[in-house]
Protein backbone atom coordinates (compact mmCIF):
# COMPACT_ATOMS: atom_id res chain seq x y z
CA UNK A 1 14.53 -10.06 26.67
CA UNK A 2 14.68 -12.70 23.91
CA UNK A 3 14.05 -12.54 20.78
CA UNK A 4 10.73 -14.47 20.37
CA UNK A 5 9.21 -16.39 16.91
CA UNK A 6 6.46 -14.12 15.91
CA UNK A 7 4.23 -17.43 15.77
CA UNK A 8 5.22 -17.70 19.33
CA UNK A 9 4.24 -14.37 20.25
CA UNK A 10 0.39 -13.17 20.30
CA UNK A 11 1.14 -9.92 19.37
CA UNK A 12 3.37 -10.28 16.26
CA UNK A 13 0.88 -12.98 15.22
CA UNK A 14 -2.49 -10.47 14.81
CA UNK A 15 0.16 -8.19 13.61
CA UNK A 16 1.19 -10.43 10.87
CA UNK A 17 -2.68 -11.53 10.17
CA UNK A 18 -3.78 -7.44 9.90
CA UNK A 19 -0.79 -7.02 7.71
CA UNK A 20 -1.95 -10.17 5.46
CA UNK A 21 -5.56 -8.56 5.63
CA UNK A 22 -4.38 -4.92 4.95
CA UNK A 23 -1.96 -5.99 1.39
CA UNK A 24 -5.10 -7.83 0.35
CA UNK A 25 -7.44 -4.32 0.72
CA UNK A 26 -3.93 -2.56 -0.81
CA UNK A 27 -4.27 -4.79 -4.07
CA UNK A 28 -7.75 -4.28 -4.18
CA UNK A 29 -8.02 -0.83 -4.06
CA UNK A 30 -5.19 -0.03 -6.27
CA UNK A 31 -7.00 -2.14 -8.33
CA UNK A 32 -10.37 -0.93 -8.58
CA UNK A 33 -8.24 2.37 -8.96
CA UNK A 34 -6.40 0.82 -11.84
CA UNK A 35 -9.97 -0.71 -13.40
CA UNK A 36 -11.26 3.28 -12.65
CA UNK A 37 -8.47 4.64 -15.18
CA UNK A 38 -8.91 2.51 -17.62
CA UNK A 39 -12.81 2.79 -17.97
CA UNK A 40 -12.00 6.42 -17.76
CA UNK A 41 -9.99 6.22 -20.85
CA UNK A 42 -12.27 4.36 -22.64
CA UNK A 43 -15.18 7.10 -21.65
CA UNK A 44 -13.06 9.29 -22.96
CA UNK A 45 -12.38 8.03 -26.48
CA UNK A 46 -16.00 6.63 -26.72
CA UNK A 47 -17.60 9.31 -25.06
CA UNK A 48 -19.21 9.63 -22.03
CA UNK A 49 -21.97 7.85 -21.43
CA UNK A 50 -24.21 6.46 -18.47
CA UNK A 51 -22.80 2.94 -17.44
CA UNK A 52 -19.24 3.83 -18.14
CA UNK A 53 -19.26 6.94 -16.11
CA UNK A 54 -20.84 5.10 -13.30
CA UNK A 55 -18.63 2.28 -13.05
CA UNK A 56 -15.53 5.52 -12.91
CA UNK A 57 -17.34 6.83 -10.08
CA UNK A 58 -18.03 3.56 -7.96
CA UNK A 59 -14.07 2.17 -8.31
CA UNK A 60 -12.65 5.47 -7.36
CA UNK A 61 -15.19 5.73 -4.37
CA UNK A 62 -14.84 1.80 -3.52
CA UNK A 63 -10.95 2.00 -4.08
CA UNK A 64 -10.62 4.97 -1.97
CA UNK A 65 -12.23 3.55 0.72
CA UNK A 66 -10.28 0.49 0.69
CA UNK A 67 -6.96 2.67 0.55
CA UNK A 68 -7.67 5.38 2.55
CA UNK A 69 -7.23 3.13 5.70
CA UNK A 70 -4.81 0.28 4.06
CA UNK A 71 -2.39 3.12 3.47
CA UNK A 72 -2.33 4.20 7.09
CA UNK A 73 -2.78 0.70 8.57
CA UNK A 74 0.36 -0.48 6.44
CA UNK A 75 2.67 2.65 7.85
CA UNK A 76 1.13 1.45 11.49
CA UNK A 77 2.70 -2.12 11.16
CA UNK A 78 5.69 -1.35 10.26
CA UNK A 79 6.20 1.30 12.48
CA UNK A 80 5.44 -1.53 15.14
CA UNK A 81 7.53 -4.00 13.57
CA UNK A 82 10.71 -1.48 13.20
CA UNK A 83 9.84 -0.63 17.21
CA UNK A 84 9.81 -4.34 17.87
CA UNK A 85 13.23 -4.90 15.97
CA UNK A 86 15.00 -1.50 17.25
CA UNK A 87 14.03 -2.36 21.40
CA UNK A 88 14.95 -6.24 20.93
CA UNK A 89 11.23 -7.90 21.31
């Protein structure tokens, strides 16, 4: 078997547009994770109060549902990619 383009092969090409899809739910989740912490920090030097507290709570549940799947998605792809590579397709 050859060694095909992956815009030349269907396969490689959804696998390459999930991947694209997948970094971009990554960044956002670690992001909203990132936003989390620091809103956390400033609840705890201001002190804890209604709006901050609720912003904490919706990143971490928003980011964690953005990474909970990204993170196993990503492992997928290149599990499929290092399959592809090791079996020459």
């Amino acid at each position: 078997m050859s060694n095909t383009e992956p815009s030349n092969d269907p396969v490689r090409s959804r696998r390459q547009t999930i991947s694209r899809i997948n970094n971009a739910a990554n960044r956002l989740g670690y992001l909203l994770w990132a936003i989390a912490m620091a809103c956390f920090v400033t609840a705890f030097i201001i002190g804890f109060k209604g709006p901050l507290v609720n912003v904490v709570t919706a990143c971490i549940i928003a980011g964690s549902i953005l990474l909970a799947p990204s993170i196993i998605i990503g492992y997928a792809v290149k599990a499929a990619e290092r399959d592809d590579l090791e079996h020459g397709r």
